[in-house]
Every structure is written in C-alpha cells, then in structure tokens.
N, C-alpha and C. Protein backbone atom coordinates (compact mmCIF):
# COMPACT_ATOMS: atom_id res chain seq x y z
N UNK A 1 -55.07 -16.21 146.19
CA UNK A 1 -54.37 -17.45 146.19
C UNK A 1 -53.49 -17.51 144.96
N UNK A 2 -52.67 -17.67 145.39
CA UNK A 2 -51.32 -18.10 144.18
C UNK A 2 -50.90 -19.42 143.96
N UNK A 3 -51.16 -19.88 142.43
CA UNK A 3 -50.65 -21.29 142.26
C UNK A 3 -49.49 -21.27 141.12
N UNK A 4 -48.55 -21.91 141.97
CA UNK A 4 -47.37 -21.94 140.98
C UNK A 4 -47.55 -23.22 140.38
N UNK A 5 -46.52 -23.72 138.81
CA UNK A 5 -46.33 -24.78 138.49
C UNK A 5 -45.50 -25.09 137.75
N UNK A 6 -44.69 -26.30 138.78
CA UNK A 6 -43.09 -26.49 137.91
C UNK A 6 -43.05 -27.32 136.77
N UNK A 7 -42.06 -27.23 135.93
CA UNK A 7 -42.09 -27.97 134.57
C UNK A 7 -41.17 -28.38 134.84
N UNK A 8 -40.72 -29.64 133.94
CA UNK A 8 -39.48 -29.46 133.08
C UNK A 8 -38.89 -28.96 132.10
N UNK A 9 -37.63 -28.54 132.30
CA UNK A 9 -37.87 -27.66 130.97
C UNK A 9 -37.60 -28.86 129.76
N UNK A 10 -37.78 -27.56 128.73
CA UNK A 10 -38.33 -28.14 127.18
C UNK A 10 -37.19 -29.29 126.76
N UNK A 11 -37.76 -30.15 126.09
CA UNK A 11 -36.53 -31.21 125.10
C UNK A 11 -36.08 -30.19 124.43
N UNK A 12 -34.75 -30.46 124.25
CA UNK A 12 -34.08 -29.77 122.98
C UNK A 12 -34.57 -30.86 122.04
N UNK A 13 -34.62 -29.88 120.66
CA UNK A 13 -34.93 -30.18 119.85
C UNK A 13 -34.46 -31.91 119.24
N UNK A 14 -35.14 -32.67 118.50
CA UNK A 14 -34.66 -33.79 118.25
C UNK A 14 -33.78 -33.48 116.95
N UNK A 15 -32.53 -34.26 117.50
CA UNK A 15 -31.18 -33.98 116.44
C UNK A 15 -31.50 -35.06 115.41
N UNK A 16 -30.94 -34.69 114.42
CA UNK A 16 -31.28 -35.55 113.25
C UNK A 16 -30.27 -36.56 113.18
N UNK A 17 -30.71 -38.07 112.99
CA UNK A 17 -29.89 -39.11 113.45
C UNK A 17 -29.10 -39.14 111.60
N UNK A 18 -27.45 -39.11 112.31
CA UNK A 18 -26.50 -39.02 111.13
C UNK A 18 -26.57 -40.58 110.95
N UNK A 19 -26.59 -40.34 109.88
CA UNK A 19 -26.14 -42.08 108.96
C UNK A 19 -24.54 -41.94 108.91
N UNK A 20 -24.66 -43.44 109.14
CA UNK A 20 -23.17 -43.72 108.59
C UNK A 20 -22.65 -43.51 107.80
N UNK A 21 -21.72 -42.83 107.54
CA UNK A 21 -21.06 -43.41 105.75
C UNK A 21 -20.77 -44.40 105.26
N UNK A 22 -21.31 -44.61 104.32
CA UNK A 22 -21.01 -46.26 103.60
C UNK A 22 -19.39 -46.17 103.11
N UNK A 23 -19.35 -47.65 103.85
CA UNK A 23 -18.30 -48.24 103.38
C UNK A 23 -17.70 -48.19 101.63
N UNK A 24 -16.63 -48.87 101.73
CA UNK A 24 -16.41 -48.31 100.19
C UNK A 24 -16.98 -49.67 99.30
N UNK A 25 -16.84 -49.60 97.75
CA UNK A 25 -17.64 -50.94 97.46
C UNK A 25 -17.13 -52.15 97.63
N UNK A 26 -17.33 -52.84 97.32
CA UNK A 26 -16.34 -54.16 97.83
C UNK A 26 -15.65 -54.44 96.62
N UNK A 27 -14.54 -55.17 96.63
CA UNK A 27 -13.53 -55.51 96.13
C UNK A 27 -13.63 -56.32 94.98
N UNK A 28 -13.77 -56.26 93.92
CA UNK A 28 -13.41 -57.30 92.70
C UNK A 28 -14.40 -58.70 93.43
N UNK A 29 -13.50 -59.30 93.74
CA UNK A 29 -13.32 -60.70 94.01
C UNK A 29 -14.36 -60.52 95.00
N UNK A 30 -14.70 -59.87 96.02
CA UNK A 30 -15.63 -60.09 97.07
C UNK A 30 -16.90 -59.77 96.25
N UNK A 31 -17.30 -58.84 95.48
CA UNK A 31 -18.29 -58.80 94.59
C UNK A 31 -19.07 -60.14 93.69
N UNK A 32 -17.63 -60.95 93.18
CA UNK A 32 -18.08 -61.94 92.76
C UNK A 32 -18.33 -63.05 93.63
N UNK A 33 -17.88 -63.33 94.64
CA UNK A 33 -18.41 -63.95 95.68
C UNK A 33 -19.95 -63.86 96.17
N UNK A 34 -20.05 -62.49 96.25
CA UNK A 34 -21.43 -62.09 96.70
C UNK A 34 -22.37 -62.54 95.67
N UNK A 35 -22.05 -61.82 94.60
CA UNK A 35 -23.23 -62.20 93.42
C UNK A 35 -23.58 -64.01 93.21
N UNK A 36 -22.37 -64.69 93.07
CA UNK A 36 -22.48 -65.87 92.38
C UNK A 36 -23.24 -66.81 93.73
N UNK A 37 -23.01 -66.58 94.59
CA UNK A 37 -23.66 -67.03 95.82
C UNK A 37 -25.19 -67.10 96.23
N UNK A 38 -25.75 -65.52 95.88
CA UNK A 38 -27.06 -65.20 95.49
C UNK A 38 -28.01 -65.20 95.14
N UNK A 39 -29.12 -65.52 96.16
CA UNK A 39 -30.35 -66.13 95.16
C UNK A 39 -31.09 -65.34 93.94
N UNK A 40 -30.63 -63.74 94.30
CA UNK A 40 -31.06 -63.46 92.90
C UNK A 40 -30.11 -63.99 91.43
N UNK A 41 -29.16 -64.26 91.70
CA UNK A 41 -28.50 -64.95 90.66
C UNK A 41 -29.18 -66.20 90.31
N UNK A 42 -28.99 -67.26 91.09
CA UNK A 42 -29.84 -68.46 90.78
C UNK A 42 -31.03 -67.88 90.22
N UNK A 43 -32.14 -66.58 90.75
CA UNK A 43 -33.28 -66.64 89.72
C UNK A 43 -33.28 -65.81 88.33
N UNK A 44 -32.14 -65.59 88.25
CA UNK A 44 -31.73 -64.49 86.62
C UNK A 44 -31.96 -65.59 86.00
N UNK A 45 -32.65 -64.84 84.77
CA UNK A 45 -33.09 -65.75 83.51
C UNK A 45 -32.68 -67.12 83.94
N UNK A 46 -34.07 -67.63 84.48
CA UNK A 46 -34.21 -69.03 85.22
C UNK A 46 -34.74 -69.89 83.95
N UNK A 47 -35.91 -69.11 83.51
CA UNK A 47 -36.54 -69.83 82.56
C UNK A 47 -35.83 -70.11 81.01
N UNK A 48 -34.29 -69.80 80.41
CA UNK A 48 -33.86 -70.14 79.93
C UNK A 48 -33.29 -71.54 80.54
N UNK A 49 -33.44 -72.31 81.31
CA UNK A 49 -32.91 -73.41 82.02
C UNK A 49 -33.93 -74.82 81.89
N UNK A 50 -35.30 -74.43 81.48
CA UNK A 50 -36.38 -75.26 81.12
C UNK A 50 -37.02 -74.79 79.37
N UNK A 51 -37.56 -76.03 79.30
CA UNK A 51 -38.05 -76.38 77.68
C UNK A 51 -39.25 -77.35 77.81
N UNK A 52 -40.08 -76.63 77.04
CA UNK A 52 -41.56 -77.21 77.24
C UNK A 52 -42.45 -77.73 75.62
N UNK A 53 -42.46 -79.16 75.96
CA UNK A 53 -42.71 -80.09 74.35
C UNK A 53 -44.13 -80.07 74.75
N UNK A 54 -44.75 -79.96 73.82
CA UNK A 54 -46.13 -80.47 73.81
C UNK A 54 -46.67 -81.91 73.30
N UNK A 55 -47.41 -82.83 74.13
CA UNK A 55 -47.17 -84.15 74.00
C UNK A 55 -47.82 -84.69 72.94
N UNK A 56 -48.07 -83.89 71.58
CA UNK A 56 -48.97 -83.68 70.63
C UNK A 56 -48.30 -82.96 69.33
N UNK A 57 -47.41 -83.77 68.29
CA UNK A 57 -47.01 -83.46 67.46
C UNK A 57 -48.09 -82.61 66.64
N UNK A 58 -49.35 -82.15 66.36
CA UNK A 58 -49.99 -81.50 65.64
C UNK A 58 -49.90 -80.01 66.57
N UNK A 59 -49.54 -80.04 68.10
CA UNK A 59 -49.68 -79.33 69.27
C UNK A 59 -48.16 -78.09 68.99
N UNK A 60 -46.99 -78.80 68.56
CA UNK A 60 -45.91 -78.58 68.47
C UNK A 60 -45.54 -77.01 67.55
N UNK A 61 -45.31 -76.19 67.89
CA UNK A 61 -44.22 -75.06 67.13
C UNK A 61 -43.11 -75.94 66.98
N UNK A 62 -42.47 -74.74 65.79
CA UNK A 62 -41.65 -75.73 65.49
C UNK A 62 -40.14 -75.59 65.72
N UNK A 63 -39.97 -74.61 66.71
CA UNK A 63 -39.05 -74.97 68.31
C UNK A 63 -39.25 -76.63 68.96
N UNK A 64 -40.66 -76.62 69.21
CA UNK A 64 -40.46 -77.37 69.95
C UNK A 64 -40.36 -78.92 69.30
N UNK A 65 -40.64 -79.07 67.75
CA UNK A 65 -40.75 -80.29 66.79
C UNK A 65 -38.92 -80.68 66.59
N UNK A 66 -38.34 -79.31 66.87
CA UNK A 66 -37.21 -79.44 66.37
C UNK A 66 -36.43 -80.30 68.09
N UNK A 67 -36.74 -79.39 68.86
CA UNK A 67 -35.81 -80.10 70.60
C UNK A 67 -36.66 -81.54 70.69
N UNK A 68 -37.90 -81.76 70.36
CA UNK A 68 -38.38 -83.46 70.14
C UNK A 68 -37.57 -84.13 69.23
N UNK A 69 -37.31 -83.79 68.29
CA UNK A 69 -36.79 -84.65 67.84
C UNK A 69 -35.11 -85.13 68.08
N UNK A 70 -34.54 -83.97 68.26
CA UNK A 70 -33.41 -84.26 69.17
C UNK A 70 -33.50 -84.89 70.07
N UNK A 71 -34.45 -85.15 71.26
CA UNK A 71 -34.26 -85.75 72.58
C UNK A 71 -34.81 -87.26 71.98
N UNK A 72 -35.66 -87.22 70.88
CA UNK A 72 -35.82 -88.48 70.36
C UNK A 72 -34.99 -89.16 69.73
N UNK A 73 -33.92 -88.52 68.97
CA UNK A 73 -32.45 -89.18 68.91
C UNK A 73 -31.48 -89.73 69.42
N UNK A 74 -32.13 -89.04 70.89
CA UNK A 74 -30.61 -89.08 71.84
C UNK A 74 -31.45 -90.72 72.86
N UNK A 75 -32.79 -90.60 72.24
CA UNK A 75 -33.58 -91.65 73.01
C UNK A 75 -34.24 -91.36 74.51
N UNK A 76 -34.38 -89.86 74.45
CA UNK A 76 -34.79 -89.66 75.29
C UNK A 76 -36.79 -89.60 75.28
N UNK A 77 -36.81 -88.92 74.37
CA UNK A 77 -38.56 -89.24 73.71
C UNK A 77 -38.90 -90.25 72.59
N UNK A 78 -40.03 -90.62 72.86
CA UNK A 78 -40.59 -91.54 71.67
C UNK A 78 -41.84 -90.90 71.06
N UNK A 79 -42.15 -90.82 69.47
CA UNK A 79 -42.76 -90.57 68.91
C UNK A 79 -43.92 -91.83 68.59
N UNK A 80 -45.24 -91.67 68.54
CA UNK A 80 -46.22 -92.72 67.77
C UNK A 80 -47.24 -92.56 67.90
N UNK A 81 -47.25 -92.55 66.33
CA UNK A 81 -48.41 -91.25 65.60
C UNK A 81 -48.11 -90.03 65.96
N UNK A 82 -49.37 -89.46 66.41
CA UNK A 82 -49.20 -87.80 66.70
C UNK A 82 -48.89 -87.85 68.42
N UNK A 83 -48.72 -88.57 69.23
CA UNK A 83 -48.59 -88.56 70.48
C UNK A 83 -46.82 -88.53 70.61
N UNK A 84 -46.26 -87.86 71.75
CA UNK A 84 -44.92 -87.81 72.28
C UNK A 84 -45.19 -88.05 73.85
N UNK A 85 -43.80 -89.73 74.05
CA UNK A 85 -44.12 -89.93 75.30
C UNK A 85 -42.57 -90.17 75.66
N UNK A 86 -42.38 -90.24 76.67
CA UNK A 86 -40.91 -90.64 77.70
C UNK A 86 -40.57 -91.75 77.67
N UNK A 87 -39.56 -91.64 76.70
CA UNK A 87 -38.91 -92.88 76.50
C UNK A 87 -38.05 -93.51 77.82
N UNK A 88 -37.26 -92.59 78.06
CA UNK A 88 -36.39 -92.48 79.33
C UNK A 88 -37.03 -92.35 80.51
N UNK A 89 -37.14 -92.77 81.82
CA UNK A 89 -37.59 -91.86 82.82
C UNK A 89 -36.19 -91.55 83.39
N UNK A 90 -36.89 -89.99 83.83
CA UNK A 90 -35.49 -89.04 84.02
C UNK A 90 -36.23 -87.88 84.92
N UNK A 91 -36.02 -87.92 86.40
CA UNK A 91 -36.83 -86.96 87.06
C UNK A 91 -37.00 -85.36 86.24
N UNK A 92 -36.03 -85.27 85.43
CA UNK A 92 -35.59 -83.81 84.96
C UNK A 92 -36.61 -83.64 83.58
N UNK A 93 -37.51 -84.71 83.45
CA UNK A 93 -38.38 -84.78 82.22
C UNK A 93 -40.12 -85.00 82.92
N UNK A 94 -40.46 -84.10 83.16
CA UNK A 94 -41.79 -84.06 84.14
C UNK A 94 -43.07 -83.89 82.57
N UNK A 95 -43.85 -85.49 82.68
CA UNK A 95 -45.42 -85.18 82.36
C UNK A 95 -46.24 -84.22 83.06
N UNK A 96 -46.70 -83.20 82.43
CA UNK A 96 -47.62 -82.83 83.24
C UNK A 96 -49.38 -82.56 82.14
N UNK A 97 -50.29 -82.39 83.49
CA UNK A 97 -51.53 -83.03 82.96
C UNK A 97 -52.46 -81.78 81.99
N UNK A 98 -51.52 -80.76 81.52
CA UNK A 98 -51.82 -79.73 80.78
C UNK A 98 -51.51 -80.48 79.62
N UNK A 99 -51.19 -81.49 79.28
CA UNK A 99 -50.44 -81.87 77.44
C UNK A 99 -49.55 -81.65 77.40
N UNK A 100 -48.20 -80.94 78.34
CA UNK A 100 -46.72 -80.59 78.09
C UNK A 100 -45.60 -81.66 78.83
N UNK A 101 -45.32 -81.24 78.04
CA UNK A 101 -43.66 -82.16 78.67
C UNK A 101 -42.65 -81.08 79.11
N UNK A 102 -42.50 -81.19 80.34
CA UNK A 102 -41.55 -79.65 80.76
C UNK A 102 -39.79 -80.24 81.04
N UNK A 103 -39.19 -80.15 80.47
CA UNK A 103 -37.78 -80.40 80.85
C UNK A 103 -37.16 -79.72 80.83
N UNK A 104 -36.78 -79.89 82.71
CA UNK A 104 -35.82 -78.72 83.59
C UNK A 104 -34.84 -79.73 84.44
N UNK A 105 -33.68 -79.10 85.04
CA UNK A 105 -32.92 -78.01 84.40
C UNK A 105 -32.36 -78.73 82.93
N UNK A 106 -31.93 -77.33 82.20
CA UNK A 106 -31.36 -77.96 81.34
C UNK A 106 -29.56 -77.34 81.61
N UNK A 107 -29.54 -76.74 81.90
CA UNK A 107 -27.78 -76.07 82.52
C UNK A 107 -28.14 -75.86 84.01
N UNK A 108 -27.10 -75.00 84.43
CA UNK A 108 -26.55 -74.58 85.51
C UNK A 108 -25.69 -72.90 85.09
N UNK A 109 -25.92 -72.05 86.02
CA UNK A 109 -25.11 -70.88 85.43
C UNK A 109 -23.91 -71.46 86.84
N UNK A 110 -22.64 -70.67 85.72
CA UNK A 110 -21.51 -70.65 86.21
C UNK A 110 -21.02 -69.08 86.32
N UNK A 111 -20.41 -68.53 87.13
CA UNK A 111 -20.08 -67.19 87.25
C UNK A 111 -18.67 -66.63 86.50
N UNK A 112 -18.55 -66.26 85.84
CA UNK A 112 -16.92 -66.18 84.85
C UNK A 112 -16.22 -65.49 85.93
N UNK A 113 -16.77 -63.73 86.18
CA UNK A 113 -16.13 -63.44 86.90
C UNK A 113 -16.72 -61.68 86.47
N UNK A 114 -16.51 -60.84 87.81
CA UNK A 114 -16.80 -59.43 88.02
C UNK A 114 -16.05 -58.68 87.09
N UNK A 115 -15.85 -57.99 85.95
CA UNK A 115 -15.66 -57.02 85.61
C UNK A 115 -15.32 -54.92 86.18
N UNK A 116 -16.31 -54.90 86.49
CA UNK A 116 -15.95 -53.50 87.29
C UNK A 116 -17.46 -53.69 88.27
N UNK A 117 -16.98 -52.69 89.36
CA UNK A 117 -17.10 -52.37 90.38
C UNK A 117 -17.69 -50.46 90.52
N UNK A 118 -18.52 -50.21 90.59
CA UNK A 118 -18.71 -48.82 90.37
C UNK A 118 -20.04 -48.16 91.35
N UNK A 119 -19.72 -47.65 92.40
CA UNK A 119 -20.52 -47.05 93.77
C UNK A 119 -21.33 -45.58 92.52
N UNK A 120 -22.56 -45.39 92.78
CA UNK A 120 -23.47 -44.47 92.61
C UNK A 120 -23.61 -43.31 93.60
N UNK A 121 -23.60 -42.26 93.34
CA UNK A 121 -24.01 -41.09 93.76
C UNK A 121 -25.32 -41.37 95.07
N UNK A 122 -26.07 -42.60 95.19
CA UNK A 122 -26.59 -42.47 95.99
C UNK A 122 -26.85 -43.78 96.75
N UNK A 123 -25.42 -44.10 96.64
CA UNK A 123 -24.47 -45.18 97.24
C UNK A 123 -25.08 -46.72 96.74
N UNK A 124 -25.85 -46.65 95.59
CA UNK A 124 -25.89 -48.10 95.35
C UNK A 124 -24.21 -48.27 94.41
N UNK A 125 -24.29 -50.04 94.30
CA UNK A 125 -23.08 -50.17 93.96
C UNK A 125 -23.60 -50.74 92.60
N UNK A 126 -22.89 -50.58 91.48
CA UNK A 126 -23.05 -51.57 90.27
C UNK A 126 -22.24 -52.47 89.88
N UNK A 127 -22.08 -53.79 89.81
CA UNK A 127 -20.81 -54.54 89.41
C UNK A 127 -21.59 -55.33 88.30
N UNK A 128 -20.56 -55.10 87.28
CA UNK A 128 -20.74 -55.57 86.05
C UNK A 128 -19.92 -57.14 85.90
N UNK A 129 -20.73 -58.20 85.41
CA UNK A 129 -19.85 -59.25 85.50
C UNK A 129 -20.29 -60.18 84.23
N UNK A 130 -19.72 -61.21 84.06
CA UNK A 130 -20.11 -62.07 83.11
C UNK A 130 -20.38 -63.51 83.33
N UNK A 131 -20.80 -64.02 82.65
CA UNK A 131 -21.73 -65.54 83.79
C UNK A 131 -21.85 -66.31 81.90
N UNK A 132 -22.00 -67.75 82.36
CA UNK A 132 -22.37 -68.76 80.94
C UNK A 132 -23.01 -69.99 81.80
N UNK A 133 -23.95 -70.25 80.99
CA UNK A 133 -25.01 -71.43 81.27
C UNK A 133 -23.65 -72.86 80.65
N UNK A 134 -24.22 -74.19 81.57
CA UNK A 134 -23.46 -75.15 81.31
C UNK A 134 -24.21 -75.94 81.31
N UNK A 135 -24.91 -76.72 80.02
CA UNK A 135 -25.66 -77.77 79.64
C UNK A 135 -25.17 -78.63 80.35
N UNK A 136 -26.29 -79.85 80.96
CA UNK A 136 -26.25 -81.04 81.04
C UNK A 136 -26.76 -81.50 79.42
N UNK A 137 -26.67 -83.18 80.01
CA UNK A 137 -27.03 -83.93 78.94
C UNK A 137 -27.92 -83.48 77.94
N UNK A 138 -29.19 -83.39 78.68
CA UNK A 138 -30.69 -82.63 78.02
C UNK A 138 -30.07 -81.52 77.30
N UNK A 139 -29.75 -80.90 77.87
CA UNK A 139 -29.66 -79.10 77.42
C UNK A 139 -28.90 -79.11 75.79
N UNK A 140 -27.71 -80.23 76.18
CA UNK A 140 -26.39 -80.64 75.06
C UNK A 140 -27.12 -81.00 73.56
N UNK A 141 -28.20 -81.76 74.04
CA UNK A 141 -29.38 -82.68 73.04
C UNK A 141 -29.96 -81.71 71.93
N UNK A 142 -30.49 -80.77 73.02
CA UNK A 142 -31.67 -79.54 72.33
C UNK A 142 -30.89 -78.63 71.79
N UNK A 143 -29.53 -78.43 72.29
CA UNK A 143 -28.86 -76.80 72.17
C UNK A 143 -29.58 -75.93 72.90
N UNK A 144 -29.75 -75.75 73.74
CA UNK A 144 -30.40 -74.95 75.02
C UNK A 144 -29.98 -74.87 76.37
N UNK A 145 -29.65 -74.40 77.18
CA UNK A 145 -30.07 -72.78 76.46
C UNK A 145 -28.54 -71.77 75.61
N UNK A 146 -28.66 -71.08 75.44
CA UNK A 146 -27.85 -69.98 74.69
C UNK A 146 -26.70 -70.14 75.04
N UNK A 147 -25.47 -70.42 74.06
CA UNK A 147 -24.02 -70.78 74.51
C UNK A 147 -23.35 -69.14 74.41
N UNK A 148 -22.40 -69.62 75.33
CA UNK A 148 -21.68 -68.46 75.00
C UNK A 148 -21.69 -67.24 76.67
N UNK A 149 -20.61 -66.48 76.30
CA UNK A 149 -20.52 -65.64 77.40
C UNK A 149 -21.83 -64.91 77.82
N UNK A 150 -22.63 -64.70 78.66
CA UNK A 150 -23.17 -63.93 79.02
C UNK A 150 -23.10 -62.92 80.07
N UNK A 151 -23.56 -61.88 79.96
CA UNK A 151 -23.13 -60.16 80.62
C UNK A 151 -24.34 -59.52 81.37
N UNK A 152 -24.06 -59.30 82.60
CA UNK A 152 -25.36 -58.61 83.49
C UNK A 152 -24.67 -57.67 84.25
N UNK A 153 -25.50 -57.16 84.95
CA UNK A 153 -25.16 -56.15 86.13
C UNK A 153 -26.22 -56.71 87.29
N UNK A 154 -25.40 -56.37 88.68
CA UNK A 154 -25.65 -55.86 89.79
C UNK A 154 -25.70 -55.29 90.37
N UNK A 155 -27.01 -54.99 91.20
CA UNK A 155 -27.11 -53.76 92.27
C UNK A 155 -27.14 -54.00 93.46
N UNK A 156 -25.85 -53.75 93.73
CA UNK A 156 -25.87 -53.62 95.73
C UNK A 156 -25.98 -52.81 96.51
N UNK A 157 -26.40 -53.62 97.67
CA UNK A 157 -26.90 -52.18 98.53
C UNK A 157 -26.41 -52.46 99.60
N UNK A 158 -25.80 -51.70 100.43
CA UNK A 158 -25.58 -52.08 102.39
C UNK A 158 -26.53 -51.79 103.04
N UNK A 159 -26.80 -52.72 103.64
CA UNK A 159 -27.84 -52.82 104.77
C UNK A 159 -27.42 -52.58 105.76
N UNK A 160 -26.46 -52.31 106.04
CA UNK A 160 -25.86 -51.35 107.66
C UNK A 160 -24.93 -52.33 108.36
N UNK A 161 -24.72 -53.53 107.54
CA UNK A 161 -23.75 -54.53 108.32
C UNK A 161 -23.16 -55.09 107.27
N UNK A 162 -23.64 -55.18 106.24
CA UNK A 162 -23.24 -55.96 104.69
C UNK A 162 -23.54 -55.63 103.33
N UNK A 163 -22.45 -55.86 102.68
CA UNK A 163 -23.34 -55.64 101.24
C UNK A 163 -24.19 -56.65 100.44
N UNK A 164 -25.44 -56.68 99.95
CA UNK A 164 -25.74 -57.64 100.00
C UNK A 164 -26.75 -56.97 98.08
N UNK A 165 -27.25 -58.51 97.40
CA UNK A 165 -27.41 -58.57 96.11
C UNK A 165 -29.03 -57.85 95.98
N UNK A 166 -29.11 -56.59 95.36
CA UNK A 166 -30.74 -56.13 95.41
C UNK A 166 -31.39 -56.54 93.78
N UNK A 167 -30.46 -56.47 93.26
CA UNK A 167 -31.29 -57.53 92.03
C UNK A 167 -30.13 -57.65 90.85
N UNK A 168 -30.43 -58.52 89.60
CA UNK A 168 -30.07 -58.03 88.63
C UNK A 168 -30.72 -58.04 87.45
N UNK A 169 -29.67 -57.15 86.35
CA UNK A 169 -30.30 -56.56 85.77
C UNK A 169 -29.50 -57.08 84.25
C-alpha cells in the first residue's frame, strides 16, 4: 500500500518589515509650537513655581523667614508671636495640616523661542530653546522663582504619524 501526502509548499521566508524613513525634523517654528504646547513642558521644573512657609517662625529656614516676611509686607501673611497665618485668602495660598503654608503657582513659563533644531544618528531630534518664568503677584513679592532667560533641550521622537515631545532635559 502506498500513501501519498500533499503539502503546501513552504512560506517563503518572513521578509523583514522596512521602516519608514523618518521624516526630516521639523521646522524652527513648528518645534516651538510642539514644545511650548506640551505637557512635558508644563512639568519642567514645576516645583520652581511653588514656595513652602512653615506656619512656625521658630519652624522657618531662613529662605523661608525671608519670602514671610515679604508676603507679610505685601499683606499677604500675618505674623503673632511665633505662629504665621493668612492674612489674605487667596486660593493660590493653601494651609495645609503638616504646619506648611504651600504657595502655588507662583509664575507661569512662557516659551521665548527654539534656537536649533538638530536630528541624531538614531533619529531622535534635539531642539534647543529658551523659556522664562513670569511672576504673578505672589511670585513678584518673594522674588521667585529665578528671573531671567532660561535654556533647555528637547527630545523628539516620531511616532509614525507625528513628532511629538519625549522629555526635557
């Protein structure tokens, strides 16, 4: 007895799926669009944007003896005895039940503008740009946070439809 048995024949081998080539980096101006838009921007050095009093002048460094007494000038805190309390109510001046007085925001970052633009060897992009914090009232009071131009970088990456913000740095 003879038993035959048909196949199919074999898969060719599985071809190796080509990637796209990335696009080129984006443009000046579209860079800064992207970044300033970005929630990793909003969370770059966030915590220069808050200032934390302790409600306990004996409690106080003397950072923080110095921004009390400014906001107590401006009439925003009141001193008596060793206790510091809210003179003002001002949602942006939060008691909290640790002993601190946390007051946030104190600016806003503003984006100046992209500098250069520079694609990596293994296609991340770097755009170098410059950004400055803009006190409100509070911030104006304390001198906080840090005046003046400030300088970061970004790393972008395409995700196969967009370029989009992978952190900064």
């Amino acid at each position: 007895m003879l038993i035959a048995a048909c196949s199919k024949p074999a898969p060719a081998p599985a071809q190796a799926k080509k990637t796209a080539a990335l696009p080129p980096p984006p443009a000046i101006a579209a860079a800064q669009t992207l970044i300033a838009n970005a929630p990793e921007f909003g969370d770059y050095k966030f915590t220069n944007a808050a200032f934390s009093i302790a409600q306990k002048k004996s409690m106080m460094s003397p950072p923080m003896m110095s921004a009390a007494k400014k906001l107590a000038a401006e009439k925003w805190l009141r001193f008596d005895g060793d206790t510091v309390t809210v003179a003002r109510e001002d949602k942006r001046i939060l008691v909290r039940p640790n002993g601190f007085i946390d007051v946030v925001p104190l600016a806003k970052k503003e984006m100046i503008g992209v500098t250069s633009v520079k694609q990596q060897p293994d296609g991340v992009v770097l755009a170098d740009f410059t950004w400055k914090w803009v006190p409100n009232e509070l911030g104006t009071a304390i001198g906080q946070p840090p005046a003046g131009e400030q300088k970061a970088t970004a790393k972008l990456m395409w995700d196969g439809s967009e370029w989009m913000v992978l952190s900064i740095m």
